[in-house]
C-alpha atoms as a PDB file:
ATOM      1  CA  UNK A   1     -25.003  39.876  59.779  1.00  0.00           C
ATOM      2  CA  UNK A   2     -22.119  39.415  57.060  1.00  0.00           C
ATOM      3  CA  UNK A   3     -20.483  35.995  58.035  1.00  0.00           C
ATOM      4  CA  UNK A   4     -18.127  36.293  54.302  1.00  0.00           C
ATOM      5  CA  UNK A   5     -14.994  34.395  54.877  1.00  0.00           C
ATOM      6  CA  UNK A   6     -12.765  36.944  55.316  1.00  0.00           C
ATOM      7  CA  UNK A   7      -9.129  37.604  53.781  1.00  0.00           C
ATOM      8  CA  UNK A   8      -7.597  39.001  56.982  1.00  0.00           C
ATOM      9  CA  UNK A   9      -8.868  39.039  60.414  1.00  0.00           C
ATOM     10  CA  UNK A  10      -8.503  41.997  63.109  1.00  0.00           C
ATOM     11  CA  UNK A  11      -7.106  45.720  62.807  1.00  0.00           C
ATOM     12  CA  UNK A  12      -4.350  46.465  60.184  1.00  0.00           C
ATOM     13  CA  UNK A  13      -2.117  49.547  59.225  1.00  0.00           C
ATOM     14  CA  UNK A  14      -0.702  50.674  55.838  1.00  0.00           C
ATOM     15  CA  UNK A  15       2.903  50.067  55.922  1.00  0.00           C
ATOM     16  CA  UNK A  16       5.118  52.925  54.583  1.00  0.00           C
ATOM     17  CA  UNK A  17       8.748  52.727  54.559  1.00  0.00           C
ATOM     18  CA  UNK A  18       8.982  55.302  57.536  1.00  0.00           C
ATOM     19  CA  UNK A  19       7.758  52.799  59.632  1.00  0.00           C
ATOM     20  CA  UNK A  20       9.962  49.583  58.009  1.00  0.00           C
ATOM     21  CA  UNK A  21      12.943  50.187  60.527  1.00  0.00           C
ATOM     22  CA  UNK A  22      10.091  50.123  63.319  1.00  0.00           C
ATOM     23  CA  UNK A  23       8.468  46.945  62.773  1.00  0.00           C
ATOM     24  CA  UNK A  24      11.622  45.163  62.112  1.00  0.00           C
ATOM     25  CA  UNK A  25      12.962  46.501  65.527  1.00  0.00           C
ATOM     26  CA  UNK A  26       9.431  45.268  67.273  1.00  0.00           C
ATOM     27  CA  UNK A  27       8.220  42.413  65.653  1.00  0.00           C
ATOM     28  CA  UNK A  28       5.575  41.460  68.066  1.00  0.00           C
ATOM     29  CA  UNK A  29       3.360  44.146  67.754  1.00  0.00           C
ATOM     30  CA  UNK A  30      -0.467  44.964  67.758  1.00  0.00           C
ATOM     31  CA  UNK A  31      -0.791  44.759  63.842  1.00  0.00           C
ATOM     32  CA  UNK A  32      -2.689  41.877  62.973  1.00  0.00           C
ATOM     33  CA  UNK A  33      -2.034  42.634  59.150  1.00  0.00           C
ATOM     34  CA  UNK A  34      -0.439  44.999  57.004  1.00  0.00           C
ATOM     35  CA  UNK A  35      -1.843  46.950  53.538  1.00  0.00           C
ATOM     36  CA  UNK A  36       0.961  48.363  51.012  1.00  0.00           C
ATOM     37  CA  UNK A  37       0.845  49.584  47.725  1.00  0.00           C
ATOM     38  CA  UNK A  38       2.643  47.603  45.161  1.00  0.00           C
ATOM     39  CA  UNK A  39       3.170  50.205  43.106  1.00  0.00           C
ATOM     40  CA  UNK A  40       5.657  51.330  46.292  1.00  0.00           C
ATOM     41  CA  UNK A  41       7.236  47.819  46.017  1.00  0.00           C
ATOM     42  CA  UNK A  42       7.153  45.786  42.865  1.00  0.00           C
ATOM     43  CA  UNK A  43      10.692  45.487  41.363  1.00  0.00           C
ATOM     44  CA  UNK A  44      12.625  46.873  45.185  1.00  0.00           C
ATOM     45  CA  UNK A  45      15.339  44.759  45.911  1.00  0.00           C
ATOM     46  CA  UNK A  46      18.426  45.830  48.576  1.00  0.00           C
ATOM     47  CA  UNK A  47      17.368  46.510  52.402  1.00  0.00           C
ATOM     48  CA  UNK A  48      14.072  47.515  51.776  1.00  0.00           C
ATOM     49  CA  UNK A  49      12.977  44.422  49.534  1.00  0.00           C
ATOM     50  CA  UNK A  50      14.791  41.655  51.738  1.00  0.00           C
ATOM     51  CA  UNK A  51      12.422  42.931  54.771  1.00  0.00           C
ATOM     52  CA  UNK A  52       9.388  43.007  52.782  1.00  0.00           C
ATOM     53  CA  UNK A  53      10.240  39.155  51.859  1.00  0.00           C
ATOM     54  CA  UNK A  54      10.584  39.081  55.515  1.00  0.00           C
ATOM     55  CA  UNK A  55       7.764  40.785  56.754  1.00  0.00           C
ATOM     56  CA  UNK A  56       5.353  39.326  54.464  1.00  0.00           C
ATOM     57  CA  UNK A  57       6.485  35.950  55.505  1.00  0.00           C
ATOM     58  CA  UNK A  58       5.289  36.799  58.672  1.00  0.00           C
ATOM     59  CA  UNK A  59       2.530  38.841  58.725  1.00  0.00           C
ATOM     60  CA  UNK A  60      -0.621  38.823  56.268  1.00  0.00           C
ATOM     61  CA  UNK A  61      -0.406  41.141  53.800  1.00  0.00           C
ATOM     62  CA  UNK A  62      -3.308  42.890  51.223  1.00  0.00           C
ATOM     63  CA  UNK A  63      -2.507  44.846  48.538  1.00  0.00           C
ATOM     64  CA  UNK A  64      -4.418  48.387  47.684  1.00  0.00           C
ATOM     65  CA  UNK A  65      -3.370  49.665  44.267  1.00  0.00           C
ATOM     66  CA  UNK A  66      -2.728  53.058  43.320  1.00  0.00           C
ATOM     67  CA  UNK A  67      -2.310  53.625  39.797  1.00  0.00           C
ATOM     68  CA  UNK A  68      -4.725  51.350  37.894  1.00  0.00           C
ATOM     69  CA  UNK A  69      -7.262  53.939  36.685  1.00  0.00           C
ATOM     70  CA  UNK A  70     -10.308  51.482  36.429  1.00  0.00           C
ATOM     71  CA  UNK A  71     -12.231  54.438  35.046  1.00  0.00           C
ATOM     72  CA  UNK A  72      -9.902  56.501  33.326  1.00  0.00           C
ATOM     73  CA  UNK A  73     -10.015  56.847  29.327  1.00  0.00           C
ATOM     74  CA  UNK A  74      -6.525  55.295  28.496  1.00  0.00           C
ATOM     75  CA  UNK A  75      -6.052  51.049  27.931  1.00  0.00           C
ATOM     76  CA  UNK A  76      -5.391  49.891  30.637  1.00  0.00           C
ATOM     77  CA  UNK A  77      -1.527  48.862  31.674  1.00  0.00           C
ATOM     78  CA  UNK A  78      -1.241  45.155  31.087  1.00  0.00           C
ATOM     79  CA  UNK A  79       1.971  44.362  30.869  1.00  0.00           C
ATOM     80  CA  UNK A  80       1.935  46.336  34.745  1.00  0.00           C
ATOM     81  CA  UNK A  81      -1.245  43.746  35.705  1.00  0.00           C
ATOM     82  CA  UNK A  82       1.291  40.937  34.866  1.00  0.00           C
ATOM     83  CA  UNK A  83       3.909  42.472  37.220  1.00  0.00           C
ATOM     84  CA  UNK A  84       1.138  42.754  39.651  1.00  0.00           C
ATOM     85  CA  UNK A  85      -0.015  39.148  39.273  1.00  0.00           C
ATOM     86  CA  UNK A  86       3.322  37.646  39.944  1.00  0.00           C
ATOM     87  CA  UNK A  87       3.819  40.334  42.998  1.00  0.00           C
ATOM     88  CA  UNK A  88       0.883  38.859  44.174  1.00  0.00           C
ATOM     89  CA  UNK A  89       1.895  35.442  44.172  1.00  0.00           C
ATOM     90  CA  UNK A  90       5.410  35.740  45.326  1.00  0.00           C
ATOM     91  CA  UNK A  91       4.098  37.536  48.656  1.00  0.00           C
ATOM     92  CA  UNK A  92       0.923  35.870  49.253  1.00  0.00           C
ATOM     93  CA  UNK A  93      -1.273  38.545  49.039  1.00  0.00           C
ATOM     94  CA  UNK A  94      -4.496  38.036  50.383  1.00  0.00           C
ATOM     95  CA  UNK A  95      -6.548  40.490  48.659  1.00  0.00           C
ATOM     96  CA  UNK A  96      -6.102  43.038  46.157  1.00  0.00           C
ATOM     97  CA  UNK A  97      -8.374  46.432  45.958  1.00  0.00           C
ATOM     98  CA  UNK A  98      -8.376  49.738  43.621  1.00  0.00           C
ATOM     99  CA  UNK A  99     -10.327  52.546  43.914  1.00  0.00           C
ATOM    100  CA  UNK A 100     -13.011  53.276  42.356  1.00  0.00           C
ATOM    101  CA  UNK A 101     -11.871  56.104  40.073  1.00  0.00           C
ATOM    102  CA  UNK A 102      -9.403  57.162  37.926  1.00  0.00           C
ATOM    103  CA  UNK A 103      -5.829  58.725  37.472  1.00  0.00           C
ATOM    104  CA  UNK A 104      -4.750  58.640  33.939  1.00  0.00           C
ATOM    105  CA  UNK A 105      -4.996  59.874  30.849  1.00  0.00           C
ATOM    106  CA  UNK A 106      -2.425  59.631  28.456  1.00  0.00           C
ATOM    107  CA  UNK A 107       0.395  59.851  31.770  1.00  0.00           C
ATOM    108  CA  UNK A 108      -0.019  59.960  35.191  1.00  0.00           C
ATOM    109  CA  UNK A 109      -2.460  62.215  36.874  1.00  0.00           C
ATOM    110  CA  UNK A 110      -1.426  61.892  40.303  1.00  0.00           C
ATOM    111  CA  UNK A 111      -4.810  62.198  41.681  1.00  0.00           C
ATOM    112  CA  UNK A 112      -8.093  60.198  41.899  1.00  0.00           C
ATOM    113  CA  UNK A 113     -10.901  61.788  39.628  1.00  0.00           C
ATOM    114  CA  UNK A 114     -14.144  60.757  40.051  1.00  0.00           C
ATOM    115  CA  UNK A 115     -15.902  58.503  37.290  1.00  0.00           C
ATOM    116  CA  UNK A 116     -19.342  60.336  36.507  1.00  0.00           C
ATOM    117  CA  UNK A 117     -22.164  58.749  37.886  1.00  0.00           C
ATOM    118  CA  UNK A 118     -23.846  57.477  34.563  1.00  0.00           C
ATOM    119  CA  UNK A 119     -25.216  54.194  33.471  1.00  0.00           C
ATOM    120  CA  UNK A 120     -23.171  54.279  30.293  1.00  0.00           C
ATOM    121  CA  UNK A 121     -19.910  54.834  33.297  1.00  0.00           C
ATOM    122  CA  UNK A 122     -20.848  51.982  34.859  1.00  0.00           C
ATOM    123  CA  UNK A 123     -20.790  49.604  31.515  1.00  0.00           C
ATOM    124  CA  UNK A 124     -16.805  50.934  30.657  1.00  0.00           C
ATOM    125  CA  UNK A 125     -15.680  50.319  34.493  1.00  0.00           C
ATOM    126  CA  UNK A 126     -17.593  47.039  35.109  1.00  0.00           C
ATOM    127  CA  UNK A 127     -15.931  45.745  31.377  1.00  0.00           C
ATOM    128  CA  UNK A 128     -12.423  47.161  32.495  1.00  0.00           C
ATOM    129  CA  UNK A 129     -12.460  44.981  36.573  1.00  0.00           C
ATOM    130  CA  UNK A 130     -13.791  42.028  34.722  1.00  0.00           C
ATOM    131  CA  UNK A 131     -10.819  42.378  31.903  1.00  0.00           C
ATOM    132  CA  UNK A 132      -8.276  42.747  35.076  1.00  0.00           C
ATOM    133  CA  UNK A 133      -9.779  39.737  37.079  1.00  0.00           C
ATOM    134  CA  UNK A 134      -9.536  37.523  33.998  1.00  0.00           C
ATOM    135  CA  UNK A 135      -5.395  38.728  34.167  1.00  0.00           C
ATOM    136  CA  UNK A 136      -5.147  38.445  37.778  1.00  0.00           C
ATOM    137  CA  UNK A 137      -7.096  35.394  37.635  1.00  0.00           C
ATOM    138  CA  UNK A 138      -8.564  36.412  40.935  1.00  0.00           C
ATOM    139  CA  UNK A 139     -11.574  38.535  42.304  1.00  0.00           C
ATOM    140  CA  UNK A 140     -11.130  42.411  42.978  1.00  0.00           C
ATOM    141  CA  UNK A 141     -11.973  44.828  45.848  1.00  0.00           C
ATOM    142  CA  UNK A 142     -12.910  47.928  44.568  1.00  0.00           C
ATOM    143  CA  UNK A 143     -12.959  51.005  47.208  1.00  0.00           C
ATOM    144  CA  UNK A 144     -15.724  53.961  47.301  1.00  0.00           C
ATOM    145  CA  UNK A 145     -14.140  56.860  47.420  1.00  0.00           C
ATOM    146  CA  UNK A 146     -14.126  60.458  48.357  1.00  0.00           C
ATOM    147  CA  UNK A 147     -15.109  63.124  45.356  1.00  0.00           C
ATOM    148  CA  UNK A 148     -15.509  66.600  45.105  1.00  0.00           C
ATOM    149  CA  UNK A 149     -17.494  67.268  42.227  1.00  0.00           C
ATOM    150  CA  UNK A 150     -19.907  65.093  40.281  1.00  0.00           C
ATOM    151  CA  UNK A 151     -19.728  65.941  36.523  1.00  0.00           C
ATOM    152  CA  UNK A 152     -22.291  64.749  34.330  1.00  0.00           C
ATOM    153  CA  UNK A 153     -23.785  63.206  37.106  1.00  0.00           C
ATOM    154  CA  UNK A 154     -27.297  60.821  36.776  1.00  0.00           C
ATOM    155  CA  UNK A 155     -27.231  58.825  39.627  1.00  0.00           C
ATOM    156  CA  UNK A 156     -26.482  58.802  43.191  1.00  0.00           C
ATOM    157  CA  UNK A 157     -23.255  57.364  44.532  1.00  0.00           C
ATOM    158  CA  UNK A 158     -24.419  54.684  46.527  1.00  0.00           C
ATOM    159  CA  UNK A 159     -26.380  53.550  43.078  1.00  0.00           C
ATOM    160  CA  UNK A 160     -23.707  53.407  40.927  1.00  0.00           C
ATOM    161  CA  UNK A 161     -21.172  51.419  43.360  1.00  0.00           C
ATOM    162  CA  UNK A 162     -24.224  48.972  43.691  1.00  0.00           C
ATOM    163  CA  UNK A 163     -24.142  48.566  40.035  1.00  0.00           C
ATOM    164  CA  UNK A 164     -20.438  48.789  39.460  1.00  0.00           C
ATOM    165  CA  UNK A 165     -20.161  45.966  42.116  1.00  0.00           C
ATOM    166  CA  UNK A 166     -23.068  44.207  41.228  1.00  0.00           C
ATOM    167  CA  UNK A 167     -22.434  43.837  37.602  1.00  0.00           C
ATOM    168  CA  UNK A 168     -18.763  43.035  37.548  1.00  0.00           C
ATOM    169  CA  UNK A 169     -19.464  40.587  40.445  1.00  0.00           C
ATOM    170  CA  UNK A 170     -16.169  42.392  42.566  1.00  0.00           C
ATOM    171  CA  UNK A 171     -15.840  42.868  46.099  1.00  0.00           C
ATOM    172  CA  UNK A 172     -15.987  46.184  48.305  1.00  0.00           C
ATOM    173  CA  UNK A 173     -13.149  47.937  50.026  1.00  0.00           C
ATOM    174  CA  UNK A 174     -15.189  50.037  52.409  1.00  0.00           C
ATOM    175  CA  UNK A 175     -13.615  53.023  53.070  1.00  0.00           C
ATOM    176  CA  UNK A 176     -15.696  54.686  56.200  1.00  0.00           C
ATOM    177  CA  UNK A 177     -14.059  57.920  56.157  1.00  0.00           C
ATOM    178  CA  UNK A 178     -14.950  58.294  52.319  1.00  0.00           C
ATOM    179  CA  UNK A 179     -18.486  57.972  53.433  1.00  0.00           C
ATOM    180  CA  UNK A 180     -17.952  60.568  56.115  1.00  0.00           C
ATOM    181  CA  UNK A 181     -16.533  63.200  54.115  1.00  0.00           C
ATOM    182  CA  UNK A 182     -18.923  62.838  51.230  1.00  0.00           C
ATOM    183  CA  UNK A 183     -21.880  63.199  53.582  1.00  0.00           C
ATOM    184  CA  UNK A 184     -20.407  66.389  54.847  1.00  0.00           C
ATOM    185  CA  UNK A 185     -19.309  67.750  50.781  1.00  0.00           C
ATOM    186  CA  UNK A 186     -22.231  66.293  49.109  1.00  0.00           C
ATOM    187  CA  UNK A 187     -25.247  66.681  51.843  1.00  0.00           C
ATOM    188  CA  UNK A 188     -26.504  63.268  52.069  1.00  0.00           C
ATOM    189  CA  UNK A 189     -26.903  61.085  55.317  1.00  0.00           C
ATOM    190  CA  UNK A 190     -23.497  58.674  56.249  1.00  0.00           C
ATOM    191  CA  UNK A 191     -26.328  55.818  57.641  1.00  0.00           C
ATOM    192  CA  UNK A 192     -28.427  55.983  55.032  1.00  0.00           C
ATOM    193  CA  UNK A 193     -25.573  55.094  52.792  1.00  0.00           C
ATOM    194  CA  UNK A 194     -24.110  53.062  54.943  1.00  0.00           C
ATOM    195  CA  UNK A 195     -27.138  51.016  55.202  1.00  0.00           C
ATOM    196  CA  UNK A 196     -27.703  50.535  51.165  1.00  0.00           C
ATOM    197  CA  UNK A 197     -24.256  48.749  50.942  1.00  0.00           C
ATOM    198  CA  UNK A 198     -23.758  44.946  49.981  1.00  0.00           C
ATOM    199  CA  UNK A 199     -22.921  43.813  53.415  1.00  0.00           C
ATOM    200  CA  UNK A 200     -21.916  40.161  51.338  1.00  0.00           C
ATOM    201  CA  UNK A 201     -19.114  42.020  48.680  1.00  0.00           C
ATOM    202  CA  UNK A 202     -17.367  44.022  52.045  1.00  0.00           C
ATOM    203  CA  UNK A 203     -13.699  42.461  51.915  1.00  0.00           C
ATOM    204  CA  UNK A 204     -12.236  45.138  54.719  1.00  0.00           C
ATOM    205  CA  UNK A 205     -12.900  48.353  55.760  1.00  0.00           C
ATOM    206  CA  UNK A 206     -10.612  51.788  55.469  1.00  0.00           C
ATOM    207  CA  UNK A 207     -10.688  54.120  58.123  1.00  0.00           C
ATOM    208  CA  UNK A 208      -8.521  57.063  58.351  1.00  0.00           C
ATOM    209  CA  UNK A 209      -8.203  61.276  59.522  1.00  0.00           C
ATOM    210  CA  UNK A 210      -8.813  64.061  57.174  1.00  0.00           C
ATOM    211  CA  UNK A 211      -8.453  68.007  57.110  1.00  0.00           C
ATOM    212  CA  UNK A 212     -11.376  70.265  57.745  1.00  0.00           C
ATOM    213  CA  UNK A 213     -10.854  72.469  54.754  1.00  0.00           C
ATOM    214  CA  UNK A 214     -14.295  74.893  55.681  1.00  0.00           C
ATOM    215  CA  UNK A 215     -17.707  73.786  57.459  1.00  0.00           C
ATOM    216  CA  UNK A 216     -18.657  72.429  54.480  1.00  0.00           C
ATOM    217  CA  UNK A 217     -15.762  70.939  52.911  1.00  0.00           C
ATOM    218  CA  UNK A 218     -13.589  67.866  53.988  1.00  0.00           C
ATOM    219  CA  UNK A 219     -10.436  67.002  52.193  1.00  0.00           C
ATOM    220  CA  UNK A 220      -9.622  63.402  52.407  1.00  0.00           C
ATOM    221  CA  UNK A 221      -5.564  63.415  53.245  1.00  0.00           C
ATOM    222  CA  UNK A 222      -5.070  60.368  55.662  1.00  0.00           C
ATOM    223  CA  UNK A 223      -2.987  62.731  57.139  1.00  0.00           C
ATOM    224  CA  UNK A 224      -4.307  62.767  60.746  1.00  0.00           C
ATOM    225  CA  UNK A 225      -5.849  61.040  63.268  1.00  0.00           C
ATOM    226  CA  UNK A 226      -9.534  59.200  63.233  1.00  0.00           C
ATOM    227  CA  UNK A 227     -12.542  61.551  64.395  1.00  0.00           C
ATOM    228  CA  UNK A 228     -15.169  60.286  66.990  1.00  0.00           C
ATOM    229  CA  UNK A 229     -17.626  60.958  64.267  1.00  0.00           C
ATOM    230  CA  UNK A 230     -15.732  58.044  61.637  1.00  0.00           C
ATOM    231  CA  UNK A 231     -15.337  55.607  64.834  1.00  0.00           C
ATOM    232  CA  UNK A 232     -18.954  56.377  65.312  1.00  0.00           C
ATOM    233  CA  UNK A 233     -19.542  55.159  62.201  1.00  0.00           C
ATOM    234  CA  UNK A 234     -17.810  52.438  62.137  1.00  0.00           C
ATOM    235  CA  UNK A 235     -19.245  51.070  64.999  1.00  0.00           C
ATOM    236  CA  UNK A 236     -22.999  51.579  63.180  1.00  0.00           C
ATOM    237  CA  UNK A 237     -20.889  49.073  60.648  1.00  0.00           C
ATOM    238  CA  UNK A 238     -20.008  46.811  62.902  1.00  0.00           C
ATOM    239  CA  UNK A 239     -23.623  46.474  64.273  1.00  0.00           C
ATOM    240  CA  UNK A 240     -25.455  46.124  61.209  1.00  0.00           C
ATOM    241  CA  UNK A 241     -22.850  43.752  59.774  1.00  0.00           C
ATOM    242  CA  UNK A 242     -20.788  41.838  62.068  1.00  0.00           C
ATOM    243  CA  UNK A 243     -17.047  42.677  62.719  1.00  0.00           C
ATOM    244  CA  UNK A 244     -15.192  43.324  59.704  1.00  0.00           C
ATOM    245  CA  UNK A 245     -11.176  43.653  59.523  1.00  0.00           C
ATOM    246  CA  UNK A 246     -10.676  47.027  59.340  1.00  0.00           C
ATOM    247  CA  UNK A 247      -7.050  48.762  58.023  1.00  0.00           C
ATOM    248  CA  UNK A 248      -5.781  52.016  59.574  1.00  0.00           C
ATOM    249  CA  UNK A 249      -4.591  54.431  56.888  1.00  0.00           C
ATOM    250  CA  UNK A 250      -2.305  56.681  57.821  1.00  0.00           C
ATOM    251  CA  UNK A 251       0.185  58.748  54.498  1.00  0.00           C
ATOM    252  CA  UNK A 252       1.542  61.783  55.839  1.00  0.00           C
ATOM    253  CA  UNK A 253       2.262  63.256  59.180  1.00  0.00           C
ATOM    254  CA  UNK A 254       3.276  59.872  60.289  1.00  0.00           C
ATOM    255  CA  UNK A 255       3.811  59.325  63.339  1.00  0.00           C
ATOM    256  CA  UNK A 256       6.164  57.199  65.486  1.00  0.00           C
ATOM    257  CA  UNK A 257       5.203  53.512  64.998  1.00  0.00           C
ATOM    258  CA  UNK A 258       3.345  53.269  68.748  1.00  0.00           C
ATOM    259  CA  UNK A 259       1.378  56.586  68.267  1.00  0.00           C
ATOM    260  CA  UNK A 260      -0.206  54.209  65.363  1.00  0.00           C
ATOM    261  CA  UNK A 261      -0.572  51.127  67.357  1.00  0.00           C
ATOM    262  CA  UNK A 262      -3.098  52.617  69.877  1.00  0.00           C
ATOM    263  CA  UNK A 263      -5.316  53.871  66.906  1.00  0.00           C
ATOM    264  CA  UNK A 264      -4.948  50.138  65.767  1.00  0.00           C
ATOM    265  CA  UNK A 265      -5.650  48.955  69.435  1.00  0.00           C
ATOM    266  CA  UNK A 266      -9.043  50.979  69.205  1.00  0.00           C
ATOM    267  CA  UNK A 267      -9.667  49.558  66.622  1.00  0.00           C
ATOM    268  CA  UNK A 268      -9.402  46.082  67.933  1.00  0.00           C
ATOM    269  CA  UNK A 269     -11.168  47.530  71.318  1.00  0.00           C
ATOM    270  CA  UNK A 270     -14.647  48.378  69.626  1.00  0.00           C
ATOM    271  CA  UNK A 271     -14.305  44.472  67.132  1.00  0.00           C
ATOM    272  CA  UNK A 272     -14.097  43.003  70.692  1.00  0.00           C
ATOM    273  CA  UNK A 273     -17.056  44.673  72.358  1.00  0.00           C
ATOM    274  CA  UNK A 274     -19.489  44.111  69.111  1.00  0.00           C
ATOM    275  CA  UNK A 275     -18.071  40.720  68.975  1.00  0.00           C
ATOM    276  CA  UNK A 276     -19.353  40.039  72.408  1.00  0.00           C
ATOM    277  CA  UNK A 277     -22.338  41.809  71.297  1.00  0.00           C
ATOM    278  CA  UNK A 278     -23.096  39.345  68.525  1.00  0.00           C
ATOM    279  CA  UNK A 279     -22.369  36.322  70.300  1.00  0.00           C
ATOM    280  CA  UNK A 280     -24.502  37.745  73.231  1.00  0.00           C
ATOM    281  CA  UNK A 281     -27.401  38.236  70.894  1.00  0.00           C
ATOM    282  CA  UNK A 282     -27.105  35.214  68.921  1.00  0.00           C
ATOM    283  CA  UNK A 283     -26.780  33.068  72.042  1.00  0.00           C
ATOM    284  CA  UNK A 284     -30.245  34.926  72.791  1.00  0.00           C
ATOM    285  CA  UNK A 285     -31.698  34.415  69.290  1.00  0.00           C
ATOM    286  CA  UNK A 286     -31.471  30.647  69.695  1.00  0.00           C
ATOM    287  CA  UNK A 287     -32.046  30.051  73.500  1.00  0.00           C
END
């Protein structure tokens, strides 16, 4: 059982600016911490930045980037890591993540391309998160994520994550559903992957909907609600590795603030009853 000292605790929700009037109006909510992007929110001042000062004061608040490309061809954007470092700072972030991928080349690609899965891949990215903890003076979550073709591929997925993580000593941003739909696109069993991760380097956990494009195809759009298949497997995470904040991403099709807070309350439902199940079992264990 994973017993890392966590950055956050409970269930969380990205926050979007549809939902900044919301939260503001109803304060005591459900969300035991919130996720932006700071690419959304570095540099905002007027309404919008006063209640992020505000909300971060209150709440915790992590950080999952958007635009860093850790595998993409071009340098990489310092002068925006130093941005991002004092961000950071000034709002307390309590973890920062990036996906595993990349987005740029020469200007903005405005979708994440999968890094092949090579040995000689793993080298560039694993030189390019140690560079950017060495700016942010700070460790890195770095999030699997969901592909759609493999180019050049020579290892499996779960192998080169392992050795991206391993090797640049990082964190993991587990993202559940990105497991679920590459099981389904790619043919390969959710579990067994599951099983093979680094239960120690798991910072939080992603879950989040998606849109059956054909039987055998899954697009990943966090634009709908969680499937008992992802809960399912989320709950497999929670038993192999202890309870694990976990961050409800929702981007499009939002809707109205409490429509999101019972997703966030399941959440919260299924840590409670494999909490109990851990203490029950340790309290066993030891008599």
């Amino acid at each position: 059982m994973n017993n890392l000292n966590y950055p956050v605790h409970g269930a969380g929700l990205g926050l979007r600016r549809a939902l900044v009037r919301a939260v503001a109006d109803h304060p005591e909510n459900a969300i035991d911490f919130w996720e932006i992007a700071p690419e959304n929110w570095i540099g905002v001042g007027g309404f919008y930045g006063k209640r992020l000062h505000t909300f971060t004061e209150r709440y915790p608040f992590i950080c999952h980037g958007l635009s860093l490309s850790i595998g993409g061809p071009a340098p990489l954007d310092e002068a925006f890591l130093h941005r991002l470092k004092r961000f950071l700072k000034a709002h307390q972030i309590r973890c920062y993540s990036e996906h595993l991928s990349y987005c740029s080349d020469d200007g903005h690609l405005y979708d994440l391309l999968p890094i092949p899965f090579t040995a000689e891949a793993v080298q560039y990215v694993v030189s390019r998160i140690k560079h950017v903890q060495d700016i942010l003076e700070q460790r890195i979550a770095i999030e699997n994520v969901s592909y759609y073709a493999a180019p050049g591929q020579q290892m499996s997925e779960i192998d080169f994550l392992n050795a991206v993580l391993e090797e640049a000593d990082c964190d993991l941003l587990l993202d559940v559903n990105n497991i679920y739909v590459n099981s389904i696109n790619h043919c390969y069993d959710a579990e067994s992957f599951l099983q093979q991760v680094p239960a120690q380097r798991i910072r939080y956990i992603h879950v989040a909907g998606h849109y059956n494009e054909a039987e055998d195809l899954i697009v990943d759009t966090h634009g709908a609600d969680v499937i008992d298949p992802v809960w399912s497997l989320l709950e497999k995470t929670y038993q192999w590795f202890g309870v694990i904040p976990t961050l409800l991403e929702r981007d499009f099709n939002i809707p109205p603030l409490h429509e999101l807070v019972l997703e966030v309350n399941h959440i919260q439902n299924l840590q409670s009853k494999w909490q109990q199940y851990h203490t029950l079992h340790e309290h066993l264990q030891h008599g």
